[in-house]
Protein backbone atom coordinates (compact mmCIF):
# COMPACT_ATOMS: atom_id res chain seq x y z
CA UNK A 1 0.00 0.00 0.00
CA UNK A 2 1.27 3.70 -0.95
CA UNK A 3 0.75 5.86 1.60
CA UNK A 4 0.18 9.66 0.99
CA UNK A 5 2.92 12.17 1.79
CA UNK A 6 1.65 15.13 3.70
CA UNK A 7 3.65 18.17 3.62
CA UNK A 8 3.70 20.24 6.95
CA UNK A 9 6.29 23.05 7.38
CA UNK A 10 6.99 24.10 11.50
CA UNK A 11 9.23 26.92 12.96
CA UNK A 12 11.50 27.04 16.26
CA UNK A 13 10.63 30.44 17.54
CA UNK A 14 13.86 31.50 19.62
CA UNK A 15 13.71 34.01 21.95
CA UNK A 16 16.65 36.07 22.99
CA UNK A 17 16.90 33.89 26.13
CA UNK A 18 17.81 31.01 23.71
CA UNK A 19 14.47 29.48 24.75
CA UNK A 20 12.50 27.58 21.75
CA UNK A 21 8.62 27.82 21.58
CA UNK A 22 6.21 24.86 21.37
CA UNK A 23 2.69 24.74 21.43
CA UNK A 24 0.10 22.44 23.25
CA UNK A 25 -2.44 20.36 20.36
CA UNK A 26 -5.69 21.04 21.43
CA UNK A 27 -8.65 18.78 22.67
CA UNK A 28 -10.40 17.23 19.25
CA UNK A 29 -7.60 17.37 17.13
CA UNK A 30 -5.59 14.60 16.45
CA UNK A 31 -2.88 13.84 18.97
CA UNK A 32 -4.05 16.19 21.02
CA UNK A 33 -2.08 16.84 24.13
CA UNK A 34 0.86 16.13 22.77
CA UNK A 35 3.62 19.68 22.24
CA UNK A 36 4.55 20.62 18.69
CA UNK A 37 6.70 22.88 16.66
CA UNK A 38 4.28 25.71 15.63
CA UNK A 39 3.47 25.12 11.40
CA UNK A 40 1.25 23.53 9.65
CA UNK A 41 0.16 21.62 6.38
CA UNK A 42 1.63 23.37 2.99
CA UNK A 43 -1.30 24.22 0.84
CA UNK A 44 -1.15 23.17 -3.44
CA UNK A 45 1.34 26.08 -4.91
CA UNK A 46 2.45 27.59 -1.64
CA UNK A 47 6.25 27.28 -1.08
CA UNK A 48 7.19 26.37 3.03
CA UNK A 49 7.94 29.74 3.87
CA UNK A 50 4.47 30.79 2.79
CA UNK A 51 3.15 28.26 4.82
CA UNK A 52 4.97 29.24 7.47
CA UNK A 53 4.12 32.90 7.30
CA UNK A 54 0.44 32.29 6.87
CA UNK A 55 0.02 29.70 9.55
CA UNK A 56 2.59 31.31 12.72
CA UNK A 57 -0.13 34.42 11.57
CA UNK A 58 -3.20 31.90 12.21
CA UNK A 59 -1.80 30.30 15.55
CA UNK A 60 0.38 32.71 16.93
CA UNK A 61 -0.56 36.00 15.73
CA UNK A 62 2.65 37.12 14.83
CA UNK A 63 4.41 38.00 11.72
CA UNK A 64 7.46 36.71 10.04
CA UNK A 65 9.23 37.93 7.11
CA UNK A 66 10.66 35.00 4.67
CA UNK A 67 14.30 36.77 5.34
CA UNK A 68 13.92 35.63 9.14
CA UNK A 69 13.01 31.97 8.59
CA UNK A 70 16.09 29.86 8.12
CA UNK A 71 15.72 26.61 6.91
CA UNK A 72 17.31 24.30 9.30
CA UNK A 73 16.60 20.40 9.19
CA UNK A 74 13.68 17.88 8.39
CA UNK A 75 11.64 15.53 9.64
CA UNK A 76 10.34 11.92 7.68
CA UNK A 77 8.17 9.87 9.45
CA UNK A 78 5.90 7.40 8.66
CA UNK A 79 1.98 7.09 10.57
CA UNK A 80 -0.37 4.30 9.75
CA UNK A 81 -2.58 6.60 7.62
CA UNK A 82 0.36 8.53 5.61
CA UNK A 83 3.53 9.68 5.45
CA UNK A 84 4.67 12.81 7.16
CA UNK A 85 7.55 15.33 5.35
CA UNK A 86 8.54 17.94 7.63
CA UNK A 87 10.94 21.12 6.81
CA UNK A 88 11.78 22.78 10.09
CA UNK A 89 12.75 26.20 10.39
CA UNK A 90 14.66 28.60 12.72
CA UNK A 91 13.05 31.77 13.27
CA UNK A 92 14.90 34.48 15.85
CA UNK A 93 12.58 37.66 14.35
CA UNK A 94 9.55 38.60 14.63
CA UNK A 95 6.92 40.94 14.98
CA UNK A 96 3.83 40.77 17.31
CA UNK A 97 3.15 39.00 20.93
CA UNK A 98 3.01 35.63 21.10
CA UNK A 99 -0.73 34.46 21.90
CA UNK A 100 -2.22 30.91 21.60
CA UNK A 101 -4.81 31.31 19.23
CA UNK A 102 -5.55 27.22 18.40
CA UNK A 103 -3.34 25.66 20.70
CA UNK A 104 -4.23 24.84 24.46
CA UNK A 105 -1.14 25.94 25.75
CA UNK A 106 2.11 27.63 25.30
CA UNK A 107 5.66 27.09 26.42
CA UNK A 108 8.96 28.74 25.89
CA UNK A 109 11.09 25.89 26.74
CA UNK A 110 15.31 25.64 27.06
CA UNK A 111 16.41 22.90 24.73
CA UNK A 112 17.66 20.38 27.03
CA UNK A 113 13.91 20.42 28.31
CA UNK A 114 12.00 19.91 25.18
CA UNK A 115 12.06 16.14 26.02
CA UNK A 116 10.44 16.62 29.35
CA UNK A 117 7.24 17.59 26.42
CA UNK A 118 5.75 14.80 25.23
CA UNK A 119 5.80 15.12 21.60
CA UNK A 120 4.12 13.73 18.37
CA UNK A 121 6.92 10.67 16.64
CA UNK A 122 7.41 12.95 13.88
CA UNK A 123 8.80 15.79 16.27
CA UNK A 124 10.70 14.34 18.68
CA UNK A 125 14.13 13.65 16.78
CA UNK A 126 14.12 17.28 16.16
CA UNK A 127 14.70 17.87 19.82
CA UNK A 128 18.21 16.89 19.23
CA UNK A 129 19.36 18.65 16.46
CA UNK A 130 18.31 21.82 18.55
CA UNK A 131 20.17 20.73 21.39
CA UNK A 132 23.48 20.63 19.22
CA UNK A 133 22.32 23.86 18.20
CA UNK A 134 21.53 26.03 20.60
C-alpha cells in the first residue's frame, strides 16, 4: 500500500533567552495533548515559507518575514494513515506578541527540556538537532 505524503512546514521560535517555543495540540484534534513545533500543512502552490508565514499568523498571531526563517533540518516519518515530510525552520525575528490562538497551551522551553514535552513521533528527533544547536 502507498501511503500519501503530507507536507507540513513548522518553525522554532527562539527568543533572545535562547528558549524555543512549542505549542500544546488542542482537545479534538488529532494527537491532542501532545507539544509541537508551531506550522502547519503546505497548501497546493504555496512554497514552506508561505506556509509558514500564513500559519505562525493563524496560531500565533505574529508576523514573520521569509528573510527571518532559516531553513534548518527535516523531519520523515511514517503514521499508519500517511507519510509525514517535515521542513523545520529557525526563526529568531519577529513581529507581534506571542498568543495561543488554536493551541491549548504555550511554552517557551530551554532545549535540554523539550524532552520533558511529550511530543508527536514525527517531532521528537528534532529535539536533538536543537540541542546541538543552541
Amino acid at each position: 500500500m502507498t501511503l500519501k505524503t503530507v507536507l507540513v512546514a513548522a518553525c522554532a521560535l527562539v527568543d533572545a533567552d535562547g528558549r524555543v517555543l512549542i505549542a500544546q495540540r488542542p482537545e479534538g484534534k488529532q494527537l491532542a495533548g501532545l507539544w509541537e513545533f508551531p506550522g502547519g500543512k503546505i497548501e497546493p502552490g504555496e512554497r514552506p515559507e508561505q506556509a509558514l508565514i500564513r500559519e505562525l499568523k493563524e496560531e500565533l498571531d505574529i508576523d514573520v518575514t521569509e528573510a527571518c526563517l532559516a531553513p534548518f533540518v527535516f523531519a520523515s516519518h511514517g503514521y499508519e494513515s500517511f507519510h509525514l515530510l517535515m521542513p523545520l525552520y529557525l526563526c529568531r525575528r519577529w513581529s507581534g506578541v506571542v498568543a495561543a490562538r488554536e493551541h491549548a497551551a504555550l511554552a517557551w522551553v530551554r532545549p535540554n527540556r523539550l524532552r520533558d514535552y511529550p511530543m508527536p513521533p514525527a517531532d521528537e528527533p528534532l529535539v536533538a538537532w536543537l540541542c546541538d544547536l543552541l
